[in-house]
N, C-alpha and C. Protein backbone atom coordinates (compact mmCIF):
# COMPACT_ATOMS: atom_id res chain seq x y z
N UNK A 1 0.85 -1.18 0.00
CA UNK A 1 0.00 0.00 0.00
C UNK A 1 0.89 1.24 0.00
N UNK A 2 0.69 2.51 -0.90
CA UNK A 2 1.58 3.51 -0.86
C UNK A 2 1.09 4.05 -0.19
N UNK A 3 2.26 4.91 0.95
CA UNK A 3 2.35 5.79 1.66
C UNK A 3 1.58 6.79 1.49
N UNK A 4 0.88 7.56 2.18
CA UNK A 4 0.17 9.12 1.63
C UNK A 4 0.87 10.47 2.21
N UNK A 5 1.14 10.94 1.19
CA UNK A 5 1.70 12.52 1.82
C UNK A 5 1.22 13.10 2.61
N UNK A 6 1.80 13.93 3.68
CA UNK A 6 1.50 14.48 3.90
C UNK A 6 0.75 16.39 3.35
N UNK A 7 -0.13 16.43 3.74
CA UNK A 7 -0.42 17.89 3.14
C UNK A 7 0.24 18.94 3.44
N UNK A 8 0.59 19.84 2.45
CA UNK A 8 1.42 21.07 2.77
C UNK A 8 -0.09 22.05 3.27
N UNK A 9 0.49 23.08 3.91
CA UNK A 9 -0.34 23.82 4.29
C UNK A 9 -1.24 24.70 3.33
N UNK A 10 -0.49 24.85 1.96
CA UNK A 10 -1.59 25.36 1.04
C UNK A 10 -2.05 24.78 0.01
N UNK A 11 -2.26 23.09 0.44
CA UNK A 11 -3.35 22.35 0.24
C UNK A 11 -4.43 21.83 1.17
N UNK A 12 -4.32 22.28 2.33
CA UNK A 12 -5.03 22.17 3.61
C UNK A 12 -6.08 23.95 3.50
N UNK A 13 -5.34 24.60 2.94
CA UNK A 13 -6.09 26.06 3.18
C UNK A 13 -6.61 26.40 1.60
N UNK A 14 -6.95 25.60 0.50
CA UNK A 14 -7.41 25.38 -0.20
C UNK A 14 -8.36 24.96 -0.61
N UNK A 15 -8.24 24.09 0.55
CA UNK A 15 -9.81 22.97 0.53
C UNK A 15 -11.30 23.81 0.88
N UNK A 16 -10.90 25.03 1.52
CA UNK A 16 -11.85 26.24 2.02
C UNK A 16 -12.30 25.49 3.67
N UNK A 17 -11.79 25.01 4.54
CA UNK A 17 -12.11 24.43 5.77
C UNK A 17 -11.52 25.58 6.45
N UNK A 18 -10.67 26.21 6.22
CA UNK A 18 -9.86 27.02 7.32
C UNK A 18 -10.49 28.55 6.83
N UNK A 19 -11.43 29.18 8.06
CA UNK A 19 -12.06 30.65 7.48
C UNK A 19 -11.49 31.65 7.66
N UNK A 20 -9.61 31.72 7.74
CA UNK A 20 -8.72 32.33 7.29
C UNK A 20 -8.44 32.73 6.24
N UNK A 21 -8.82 31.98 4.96
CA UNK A 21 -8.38 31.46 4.34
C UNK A 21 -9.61 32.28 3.20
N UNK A 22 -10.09 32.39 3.74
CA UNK A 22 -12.07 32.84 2.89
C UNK A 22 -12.14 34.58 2.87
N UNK A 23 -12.14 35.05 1.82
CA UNK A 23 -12.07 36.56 1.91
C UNK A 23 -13.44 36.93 0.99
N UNK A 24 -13.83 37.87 1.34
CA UNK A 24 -15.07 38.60 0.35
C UNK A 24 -14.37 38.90 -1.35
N UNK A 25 -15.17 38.52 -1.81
CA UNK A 25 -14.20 39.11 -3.18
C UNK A 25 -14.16 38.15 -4.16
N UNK A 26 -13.51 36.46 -3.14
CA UNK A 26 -12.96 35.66 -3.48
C UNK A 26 -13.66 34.21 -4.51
N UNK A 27 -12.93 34.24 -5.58
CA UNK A 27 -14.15 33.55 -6.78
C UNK A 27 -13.09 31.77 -5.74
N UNK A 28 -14.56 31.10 -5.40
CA UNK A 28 -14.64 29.72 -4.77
C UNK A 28 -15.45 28.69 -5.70
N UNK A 29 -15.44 27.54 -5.37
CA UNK A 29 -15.96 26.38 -5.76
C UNK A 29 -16.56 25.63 -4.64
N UNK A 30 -17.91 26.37 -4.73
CA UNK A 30 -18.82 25.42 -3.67
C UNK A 30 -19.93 24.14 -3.61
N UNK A 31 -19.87 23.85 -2.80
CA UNK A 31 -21.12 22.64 -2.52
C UNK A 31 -22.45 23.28 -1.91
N UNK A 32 -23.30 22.95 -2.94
CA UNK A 32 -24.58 23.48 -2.18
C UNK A 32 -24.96 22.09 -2.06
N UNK A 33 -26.31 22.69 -0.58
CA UNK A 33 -26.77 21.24 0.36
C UNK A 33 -27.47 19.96 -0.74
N UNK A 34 -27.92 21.09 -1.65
CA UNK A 34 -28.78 20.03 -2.64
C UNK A 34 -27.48 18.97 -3.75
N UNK A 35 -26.36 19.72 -3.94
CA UNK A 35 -25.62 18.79 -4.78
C UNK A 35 -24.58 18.14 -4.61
N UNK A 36 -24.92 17.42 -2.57
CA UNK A 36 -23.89 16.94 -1.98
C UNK A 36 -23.63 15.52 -2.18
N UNK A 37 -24.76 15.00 -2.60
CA UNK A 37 -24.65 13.66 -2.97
C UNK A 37 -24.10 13.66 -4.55
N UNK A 38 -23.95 14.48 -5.30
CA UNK A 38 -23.61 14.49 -6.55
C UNK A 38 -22.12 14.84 -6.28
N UNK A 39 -21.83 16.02 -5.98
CA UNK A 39 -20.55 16.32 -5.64
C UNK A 39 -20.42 17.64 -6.34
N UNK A 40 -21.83 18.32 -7.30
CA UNK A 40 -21.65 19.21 -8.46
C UNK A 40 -21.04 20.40 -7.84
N UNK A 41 -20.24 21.38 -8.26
CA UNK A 41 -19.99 22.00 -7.88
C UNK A 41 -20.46 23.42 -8.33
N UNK A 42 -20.79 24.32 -8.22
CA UNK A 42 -20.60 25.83 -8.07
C UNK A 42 -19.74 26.88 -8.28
N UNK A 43 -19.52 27.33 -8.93
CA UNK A 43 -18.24 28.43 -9.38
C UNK A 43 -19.55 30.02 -8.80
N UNK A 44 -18.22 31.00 -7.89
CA UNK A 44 -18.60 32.23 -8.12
C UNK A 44 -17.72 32.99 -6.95
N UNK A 45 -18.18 34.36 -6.52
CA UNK A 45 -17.27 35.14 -5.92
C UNK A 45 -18.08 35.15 -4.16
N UNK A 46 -16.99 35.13 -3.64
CA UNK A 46 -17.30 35.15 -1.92
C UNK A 46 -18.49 36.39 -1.97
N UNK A 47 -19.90 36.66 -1.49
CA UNK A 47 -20.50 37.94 -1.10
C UNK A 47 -20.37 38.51 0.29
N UNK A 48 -20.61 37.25 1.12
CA UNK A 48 -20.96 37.11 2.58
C UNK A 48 -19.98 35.41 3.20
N UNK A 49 -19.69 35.54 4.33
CA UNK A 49 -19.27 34.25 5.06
C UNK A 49 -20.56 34.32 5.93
N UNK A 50 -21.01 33.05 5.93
CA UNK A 50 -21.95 32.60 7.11
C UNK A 50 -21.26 31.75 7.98
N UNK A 51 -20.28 31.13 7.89
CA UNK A 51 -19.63 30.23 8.94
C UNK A 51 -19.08 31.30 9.91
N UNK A 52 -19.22 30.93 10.96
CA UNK A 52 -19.35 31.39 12.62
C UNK A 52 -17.71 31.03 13.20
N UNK A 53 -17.78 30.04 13.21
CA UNK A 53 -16.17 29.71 13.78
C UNK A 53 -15.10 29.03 12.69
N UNK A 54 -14.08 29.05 13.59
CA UNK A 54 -12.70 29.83 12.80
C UNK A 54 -12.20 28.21 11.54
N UNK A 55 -12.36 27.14 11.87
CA UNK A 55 -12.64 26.08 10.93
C UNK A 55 -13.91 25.36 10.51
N UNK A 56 -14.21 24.04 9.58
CA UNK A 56 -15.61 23.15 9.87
C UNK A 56 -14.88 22.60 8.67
N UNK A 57 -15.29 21.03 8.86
CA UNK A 57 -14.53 19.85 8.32
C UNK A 57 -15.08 19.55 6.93
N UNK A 58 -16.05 20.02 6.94
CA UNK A 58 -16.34 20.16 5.55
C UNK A 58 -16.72 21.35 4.72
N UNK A 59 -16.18 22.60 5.25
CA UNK A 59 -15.92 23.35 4.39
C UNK A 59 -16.81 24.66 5.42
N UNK A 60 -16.24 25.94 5.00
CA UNK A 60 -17.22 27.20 5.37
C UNK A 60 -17.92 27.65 4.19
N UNK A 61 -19.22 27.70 5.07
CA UNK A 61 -20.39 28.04 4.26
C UNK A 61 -20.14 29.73 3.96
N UNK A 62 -20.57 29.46 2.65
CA UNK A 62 -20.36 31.56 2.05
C UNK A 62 -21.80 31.74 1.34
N UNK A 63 -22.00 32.69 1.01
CA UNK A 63 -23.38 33.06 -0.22
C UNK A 63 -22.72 34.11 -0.71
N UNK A 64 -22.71 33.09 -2.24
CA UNK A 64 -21.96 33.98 -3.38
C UNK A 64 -22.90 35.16 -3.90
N UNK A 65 -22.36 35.98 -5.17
CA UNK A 65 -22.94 36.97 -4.99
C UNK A 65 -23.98 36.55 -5.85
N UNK A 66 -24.10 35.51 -6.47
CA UNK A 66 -25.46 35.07 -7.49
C UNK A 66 -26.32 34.40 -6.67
N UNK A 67 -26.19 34.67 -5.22
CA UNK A 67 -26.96 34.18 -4.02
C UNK A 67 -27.38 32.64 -3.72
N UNK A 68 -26.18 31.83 -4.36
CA UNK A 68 -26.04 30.39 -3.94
C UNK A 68 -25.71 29.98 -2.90
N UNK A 69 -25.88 29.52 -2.06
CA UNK A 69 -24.95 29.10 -0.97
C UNK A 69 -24.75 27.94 -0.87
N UNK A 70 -23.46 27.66 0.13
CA UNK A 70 -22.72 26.52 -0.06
C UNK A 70 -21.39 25.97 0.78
N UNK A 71 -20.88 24.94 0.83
CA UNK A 71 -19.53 24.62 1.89
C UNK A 71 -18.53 25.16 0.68
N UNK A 72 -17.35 25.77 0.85
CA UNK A 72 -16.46 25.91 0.32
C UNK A 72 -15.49 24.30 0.06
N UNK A 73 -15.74 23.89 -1.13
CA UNK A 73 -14.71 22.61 -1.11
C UNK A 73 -13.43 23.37 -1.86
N UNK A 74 -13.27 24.30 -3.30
CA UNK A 74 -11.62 24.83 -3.47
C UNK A 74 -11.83 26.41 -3.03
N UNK A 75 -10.70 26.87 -2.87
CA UNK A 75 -10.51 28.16 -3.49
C UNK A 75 -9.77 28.28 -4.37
N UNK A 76 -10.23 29.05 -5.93
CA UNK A 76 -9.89 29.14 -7.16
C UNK A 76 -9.18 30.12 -7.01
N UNK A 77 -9.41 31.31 -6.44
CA UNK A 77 -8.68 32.54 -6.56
C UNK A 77 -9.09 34.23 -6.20
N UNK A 78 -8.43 35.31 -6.44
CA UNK A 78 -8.53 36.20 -6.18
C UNK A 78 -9.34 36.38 -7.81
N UNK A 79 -10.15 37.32 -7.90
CA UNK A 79 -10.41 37.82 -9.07
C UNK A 79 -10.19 39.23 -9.33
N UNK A 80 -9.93 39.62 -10.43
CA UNK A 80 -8.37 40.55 -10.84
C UNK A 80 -9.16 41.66 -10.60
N UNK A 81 -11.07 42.11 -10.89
CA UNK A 81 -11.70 43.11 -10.38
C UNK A 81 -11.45 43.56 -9.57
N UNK A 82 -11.56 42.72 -8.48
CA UNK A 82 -11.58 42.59 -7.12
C UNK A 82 -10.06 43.22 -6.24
N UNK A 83 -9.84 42.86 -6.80
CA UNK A 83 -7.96 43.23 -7.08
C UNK A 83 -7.65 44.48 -6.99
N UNK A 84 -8.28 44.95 -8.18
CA UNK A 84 -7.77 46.32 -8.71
C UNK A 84 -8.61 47.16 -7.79
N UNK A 85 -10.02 46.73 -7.83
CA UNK A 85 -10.69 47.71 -6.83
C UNK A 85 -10.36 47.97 -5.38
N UNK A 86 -9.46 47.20 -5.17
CA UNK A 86 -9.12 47.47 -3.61
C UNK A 86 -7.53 47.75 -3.50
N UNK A 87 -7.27 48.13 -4.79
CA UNK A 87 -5.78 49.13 -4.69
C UNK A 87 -6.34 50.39 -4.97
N UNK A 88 -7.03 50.50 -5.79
CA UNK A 88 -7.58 52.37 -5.43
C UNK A 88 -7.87 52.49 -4.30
């Protein structure tokens, strides 16, 4: 049986479990409750965090701004709007 790596820390803060890690702005890949048995995922930008405390094992819940909500399973990224608007 092969060994399993260990995870580096920014594949642990990727997964969207750690709400450090979760910024407004931020375009994620979520699980909504209805497409957990599927696994479908969700593309869009952080609006709001609803998760309360500072981790949750399967992900922090956000409501994107197309008003989906959902567990955070990746974070995809900063989006470059988002970016620019918060250097002016």
């Amino acid at each position: 049986m092969a060994e399993r790596k260990p995870e580096s820390s920014a594949d642990y803060n990727n997964r969207g479990t750690c709400r450090d890690a979760i910024r407004i702005g931020l375009t994620v890949d979520i699980i909504r409750k209805k497409d957990q048995h599927s696994g479908k995922l969700t593309r869009g930008r952080v609006q709001e965090i609803l998760t309360g405390s500072a981790s949750h094992p399967h992900g922090i819940k956000v409501r994107l701004e197309d008003g989906n909500v959902g567990r955070v399973a990746v974070i995809v990224g900063m989006d470059t709007d988002s970016a620019n608007d918060r250097s002016l």
